[in-house]
C-alpha atoms as a PDB file:
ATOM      1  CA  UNK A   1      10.295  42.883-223.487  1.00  0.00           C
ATOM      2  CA  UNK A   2      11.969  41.776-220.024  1.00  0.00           C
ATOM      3  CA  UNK A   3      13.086  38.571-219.433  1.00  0.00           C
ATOM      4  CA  UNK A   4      10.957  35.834-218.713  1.00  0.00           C
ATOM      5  CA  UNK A   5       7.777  37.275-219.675  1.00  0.00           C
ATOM      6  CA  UNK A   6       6.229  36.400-222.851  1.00  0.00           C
ATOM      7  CA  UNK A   7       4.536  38.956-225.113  1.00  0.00           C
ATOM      8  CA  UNK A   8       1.306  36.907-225.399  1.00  0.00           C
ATOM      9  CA  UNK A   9      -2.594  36.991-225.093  1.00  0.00           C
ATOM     10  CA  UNK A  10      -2.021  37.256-221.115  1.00  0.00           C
ATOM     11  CA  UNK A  11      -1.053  40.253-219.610  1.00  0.00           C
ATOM     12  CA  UNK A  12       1.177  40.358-216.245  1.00  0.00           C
ATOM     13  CA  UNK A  13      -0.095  43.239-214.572  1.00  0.00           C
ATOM     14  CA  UNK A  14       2.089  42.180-211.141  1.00  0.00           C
ATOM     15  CA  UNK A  15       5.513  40.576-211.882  1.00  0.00           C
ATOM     16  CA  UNK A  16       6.026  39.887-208.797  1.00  0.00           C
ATOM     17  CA  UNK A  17       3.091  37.021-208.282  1.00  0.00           C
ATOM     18  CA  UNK A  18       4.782  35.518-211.218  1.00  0.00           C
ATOM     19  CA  UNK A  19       7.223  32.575-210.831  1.00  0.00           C
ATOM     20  CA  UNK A  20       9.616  31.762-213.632  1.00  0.00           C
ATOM     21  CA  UNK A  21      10.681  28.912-211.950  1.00  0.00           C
ATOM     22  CA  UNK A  22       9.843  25.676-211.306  1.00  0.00           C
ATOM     23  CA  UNK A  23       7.339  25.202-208.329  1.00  0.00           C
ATOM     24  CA  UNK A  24       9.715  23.395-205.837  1.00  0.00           C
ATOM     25  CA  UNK A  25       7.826  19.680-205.480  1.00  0.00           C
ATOM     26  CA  UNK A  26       6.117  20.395-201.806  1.00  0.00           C
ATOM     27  CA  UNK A  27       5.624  23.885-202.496  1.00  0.00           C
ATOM     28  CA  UNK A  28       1.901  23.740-202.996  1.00  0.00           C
ATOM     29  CA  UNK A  29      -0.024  20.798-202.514  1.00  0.00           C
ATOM     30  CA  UNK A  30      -3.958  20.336-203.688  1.00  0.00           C
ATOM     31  CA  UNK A  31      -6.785  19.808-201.846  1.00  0.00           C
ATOM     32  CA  UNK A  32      -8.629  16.635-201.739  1.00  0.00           C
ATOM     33  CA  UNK A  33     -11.567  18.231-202.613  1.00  0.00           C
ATOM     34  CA  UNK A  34     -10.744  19.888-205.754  1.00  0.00           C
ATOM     35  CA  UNK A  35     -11.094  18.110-208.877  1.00  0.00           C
ATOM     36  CA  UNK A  36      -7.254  17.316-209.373  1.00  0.00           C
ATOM     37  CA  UNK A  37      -6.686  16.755-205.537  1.00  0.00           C
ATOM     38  CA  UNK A  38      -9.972  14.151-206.226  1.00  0.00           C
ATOM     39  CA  UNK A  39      -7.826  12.373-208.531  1.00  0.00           C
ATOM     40  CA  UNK A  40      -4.807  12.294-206.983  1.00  0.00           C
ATOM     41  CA  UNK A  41      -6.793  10.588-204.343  1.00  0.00           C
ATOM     42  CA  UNK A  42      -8.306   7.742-207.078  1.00  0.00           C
ATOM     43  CA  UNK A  43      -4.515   7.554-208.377  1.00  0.00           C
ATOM     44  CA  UNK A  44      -2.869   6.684-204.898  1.00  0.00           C
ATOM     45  CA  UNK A  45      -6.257   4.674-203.408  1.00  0.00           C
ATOM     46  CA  UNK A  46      -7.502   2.812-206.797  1.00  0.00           C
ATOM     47  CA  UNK A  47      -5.200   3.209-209.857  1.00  0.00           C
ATOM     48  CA  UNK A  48      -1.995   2.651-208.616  1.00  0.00           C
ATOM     49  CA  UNK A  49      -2.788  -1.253-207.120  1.00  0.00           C
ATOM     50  CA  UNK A  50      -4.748  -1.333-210.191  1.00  0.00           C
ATOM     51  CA  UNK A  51      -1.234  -0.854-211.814  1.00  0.00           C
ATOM     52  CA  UNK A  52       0.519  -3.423-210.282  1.00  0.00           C
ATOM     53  CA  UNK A  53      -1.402  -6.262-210.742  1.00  0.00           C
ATOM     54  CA  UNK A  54      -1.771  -5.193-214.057  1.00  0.00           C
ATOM     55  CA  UNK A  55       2.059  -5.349-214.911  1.00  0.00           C
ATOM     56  CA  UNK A  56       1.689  -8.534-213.439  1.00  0.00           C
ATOM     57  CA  UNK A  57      -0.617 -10.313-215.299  1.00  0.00           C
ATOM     58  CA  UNK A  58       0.598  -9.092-218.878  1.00  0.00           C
ATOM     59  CA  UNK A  59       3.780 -10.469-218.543  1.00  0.00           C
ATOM     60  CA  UNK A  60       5.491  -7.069-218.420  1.00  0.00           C
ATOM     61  CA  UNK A  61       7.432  -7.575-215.141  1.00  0.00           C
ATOM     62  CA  UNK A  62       7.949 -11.345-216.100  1.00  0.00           C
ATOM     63  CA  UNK A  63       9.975  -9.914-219.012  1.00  0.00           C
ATOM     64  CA  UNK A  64      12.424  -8.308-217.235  1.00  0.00           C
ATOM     65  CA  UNK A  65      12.535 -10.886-214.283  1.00  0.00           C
ATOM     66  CA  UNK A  66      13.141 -13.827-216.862  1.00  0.00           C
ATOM     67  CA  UNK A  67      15.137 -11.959-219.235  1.00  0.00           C
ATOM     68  CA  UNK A  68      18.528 -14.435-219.803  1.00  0.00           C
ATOM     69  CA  UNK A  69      16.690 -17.373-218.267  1.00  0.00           C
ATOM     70  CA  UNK A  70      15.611 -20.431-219.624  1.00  0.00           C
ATOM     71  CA  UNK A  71      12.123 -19.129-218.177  1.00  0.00           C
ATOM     72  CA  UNK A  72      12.139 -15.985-220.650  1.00  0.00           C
ATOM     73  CA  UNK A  73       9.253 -15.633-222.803  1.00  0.00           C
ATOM     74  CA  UNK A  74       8.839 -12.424-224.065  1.00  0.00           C
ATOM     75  CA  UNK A  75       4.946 -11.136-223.775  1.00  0.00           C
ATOM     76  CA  UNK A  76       3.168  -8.431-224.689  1.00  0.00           C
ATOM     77  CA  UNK A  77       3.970  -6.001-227.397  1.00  0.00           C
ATOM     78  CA  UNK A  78       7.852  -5.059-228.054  1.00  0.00           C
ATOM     79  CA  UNK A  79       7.683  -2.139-226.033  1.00  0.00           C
ATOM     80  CA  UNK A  80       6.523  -3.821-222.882  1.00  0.00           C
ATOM     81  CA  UNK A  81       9.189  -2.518-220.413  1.00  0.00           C
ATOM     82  CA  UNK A  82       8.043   0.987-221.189  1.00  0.00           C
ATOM     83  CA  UNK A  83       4.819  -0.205-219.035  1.00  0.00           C
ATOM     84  CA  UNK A  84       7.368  -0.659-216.004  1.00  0.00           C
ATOM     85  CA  UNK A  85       9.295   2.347-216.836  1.00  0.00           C
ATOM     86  CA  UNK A  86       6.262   4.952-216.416  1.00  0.00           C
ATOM     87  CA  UNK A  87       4.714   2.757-214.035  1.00  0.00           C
ATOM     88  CA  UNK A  88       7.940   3.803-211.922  1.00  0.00           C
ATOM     89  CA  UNK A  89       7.538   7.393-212.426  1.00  0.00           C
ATOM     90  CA  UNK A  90       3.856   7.589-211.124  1.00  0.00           C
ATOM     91  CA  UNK A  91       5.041   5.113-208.193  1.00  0.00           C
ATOM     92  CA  UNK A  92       7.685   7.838-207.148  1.00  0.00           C
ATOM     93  CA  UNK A  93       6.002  10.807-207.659  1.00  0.00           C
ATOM     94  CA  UNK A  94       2.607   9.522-206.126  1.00  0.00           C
ATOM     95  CA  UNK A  95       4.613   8.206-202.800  1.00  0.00           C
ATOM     96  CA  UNK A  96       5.826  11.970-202.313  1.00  0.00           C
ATOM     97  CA  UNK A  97       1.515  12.764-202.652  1.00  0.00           C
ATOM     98  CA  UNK A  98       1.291   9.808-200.215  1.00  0.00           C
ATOM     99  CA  UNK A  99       4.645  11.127-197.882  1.00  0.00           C
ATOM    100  CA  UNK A 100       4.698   7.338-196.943  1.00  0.00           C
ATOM    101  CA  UNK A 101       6.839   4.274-198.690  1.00  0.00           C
ATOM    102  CA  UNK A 102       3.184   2.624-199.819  1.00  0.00           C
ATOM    103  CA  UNK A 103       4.986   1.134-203.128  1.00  0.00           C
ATOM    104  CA  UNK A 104       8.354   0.748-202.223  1.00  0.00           C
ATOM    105  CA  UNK A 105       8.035  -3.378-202.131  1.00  0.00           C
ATOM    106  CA  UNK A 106       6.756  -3.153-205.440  1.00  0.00           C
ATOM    107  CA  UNK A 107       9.693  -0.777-206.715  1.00  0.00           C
ATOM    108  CA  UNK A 108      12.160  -2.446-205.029  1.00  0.00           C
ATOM    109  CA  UNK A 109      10.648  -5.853-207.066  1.00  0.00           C
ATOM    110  CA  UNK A 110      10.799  -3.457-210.366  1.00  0.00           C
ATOM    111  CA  UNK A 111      14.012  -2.607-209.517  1.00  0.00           C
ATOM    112  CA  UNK A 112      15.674  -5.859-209.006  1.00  0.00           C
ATOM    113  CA  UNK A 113      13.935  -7.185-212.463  1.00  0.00           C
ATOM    114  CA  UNK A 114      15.668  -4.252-214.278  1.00  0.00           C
ATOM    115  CA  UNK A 115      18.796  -4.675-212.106  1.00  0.00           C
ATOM    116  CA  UNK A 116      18.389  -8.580-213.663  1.00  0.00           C
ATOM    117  CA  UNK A 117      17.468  -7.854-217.526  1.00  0.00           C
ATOM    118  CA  UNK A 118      20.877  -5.131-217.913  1.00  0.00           C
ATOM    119  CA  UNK A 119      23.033  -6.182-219.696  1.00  0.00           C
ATOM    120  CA  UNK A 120      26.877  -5.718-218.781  1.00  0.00           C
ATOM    121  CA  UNK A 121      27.491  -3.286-221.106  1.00  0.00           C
ATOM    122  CA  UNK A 122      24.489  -1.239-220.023  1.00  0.00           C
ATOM    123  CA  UNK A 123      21.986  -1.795-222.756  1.00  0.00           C
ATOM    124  CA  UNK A 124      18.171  -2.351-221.199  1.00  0.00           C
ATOM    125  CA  UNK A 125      15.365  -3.898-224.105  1.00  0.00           C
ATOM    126  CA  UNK A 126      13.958  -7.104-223.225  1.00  0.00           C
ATOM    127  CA  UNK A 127      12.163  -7.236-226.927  1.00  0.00           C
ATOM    128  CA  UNK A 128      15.486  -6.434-228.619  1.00  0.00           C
ATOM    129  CA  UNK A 129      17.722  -7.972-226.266  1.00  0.00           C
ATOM    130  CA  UNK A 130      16.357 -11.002-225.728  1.00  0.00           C
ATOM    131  CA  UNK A 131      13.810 -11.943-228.774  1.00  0.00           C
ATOM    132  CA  UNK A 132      15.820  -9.988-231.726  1.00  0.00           C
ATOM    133  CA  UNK A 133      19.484  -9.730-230.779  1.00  0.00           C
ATOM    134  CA  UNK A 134      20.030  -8.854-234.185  1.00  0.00           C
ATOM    135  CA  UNK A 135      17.872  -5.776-234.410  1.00  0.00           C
ATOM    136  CA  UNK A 136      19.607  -3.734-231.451  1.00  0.00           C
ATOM    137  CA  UNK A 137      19.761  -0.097-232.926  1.00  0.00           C
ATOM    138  CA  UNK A 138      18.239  -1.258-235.964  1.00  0.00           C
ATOM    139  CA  UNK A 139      14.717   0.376-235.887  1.00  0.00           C
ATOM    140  CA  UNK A 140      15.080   4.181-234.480  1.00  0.00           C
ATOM    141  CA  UNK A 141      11.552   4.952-236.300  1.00  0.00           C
ATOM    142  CA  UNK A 142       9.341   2.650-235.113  1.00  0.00           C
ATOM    143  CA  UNK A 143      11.635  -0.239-232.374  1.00  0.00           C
ATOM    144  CA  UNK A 144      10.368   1.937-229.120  1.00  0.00           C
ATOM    145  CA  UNK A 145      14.316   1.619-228.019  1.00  0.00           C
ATOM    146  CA  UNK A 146      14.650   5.548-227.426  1.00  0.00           C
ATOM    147  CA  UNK A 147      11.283   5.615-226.077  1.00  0.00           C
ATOM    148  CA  UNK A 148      11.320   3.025-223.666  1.00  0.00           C
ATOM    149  CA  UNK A 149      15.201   4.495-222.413  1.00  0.00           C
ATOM    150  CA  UNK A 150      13.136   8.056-222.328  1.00  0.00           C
ATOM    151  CA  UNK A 151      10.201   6.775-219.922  1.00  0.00           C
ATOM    152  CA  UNK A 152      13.041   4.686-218.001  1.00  0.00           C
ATOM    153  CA  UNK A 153      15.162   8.542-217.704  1.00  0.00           C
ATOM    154  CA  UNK A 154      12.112   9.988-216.614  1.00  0.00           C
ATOM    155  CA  UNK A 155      11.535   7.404-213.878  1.00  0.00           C
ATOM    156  CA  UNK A 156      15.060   8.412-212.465  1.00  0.00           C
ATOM    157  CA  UNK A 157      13.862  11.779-212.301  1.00  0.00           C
ATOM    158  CA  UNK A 158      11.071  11.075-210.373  1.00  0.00           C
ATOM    159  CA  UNK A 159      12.897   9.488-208.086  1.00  0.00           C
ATOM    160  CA  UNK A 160      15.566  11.903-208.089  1.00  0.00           C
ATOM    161  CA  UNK A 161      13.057  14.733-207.406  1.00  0.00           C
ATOM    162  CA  UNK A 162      11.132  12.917-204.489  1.00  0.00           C
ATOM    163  CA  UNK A 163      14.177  11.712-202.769  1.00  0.00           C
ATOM    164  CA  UNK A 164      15.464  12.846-199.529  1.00  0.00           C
ATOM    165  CA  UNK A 165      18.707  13.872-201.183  1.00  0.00           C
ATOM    166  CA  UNK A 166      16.735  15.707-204.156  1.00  0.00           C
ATOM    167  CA  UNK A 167      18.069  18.800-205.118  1.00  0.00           C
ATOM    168  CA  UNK A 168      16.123  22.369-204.480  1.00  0.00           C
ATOM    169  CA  UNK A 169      14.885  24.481-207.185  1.00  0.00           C
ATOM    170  CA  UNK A 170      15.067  28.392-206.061  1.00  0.00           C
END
């Protein structure tokens, strides 16, 4: 078997239309009329501002914006920052669909409240840090801290991959 071609129910008959890479971000871009351009369009027009008020109203981006205030008071369920975390991600990666800075108010207000609810020495739970101090690392099985700090690392991505500066995959 060469490598990077899997012996599997598909056969390559033409190696060379086959990319083993990843598809650089602007290499290929859908059309609005196909059924996953057509959605992309409902994400950027509908779902996203949908989004935002959303985060709004349950308290989620009041978490982070309060955290170490006397105005904190946690809401929502403990892993409520998660909702700003992959709200980031499909921020970033629909403003390269957009090519336009449509959100970047409302990351830039996301961005401050995380900036706010950091603590010095790095750590980033408003549930943990600021409702059950005592907890912190306590609950790897079911506490959501690894998987809010996973959808926060995949925001950075995001934004790392639809930056100016973002590096190219060849």
């Amino acid at each position: 078997m060469k490598k990077g071609f899997i012996d599997g129910p598909v056969k390559v008959l033409r190696k060379e239309l086959v990319k083993t890479e990843p598809i650089g971000l602007n290499e290929y871009k859908l059309s609005d009329q196909s059924w996953l351009g057509e959605r992309q369009v409902i994400n950027a027009e509908k779902t996203i501002p949908h989004l935002k008020e959303q985060l709004i109203k349950s308290g989620a981006l009041a978490n982070l914006q309060n955290y170490g205030t006397s105005k904190f008071e946690f809401k929502g369920l403990w892993f409520a920052d998660h909702d700003i975390h992959k709200s980031l991600e499909g921020f970033f990666w629909n403003q390269n669909y957009l090519e336009s800075e449509a959100f970047s108010d409302f990351i830039q207000v996301c961005t401050d409240a995380l900036k706010n609810a950091q603590e010095p020495n790095g750590y980033l739970n408003t549930w943990f840090g600021g409702v059950h101090p005592e907890k912190k690392f306590s609950d790897f099985a079911s506490g959501h801290e690894m998987y809010n700090a996973g959808h926060l690392i995949q925001a950075a991505v995001a934004q790392n991959r639809t930056s100016e500066n973002a590096p190219e995959f060849s």
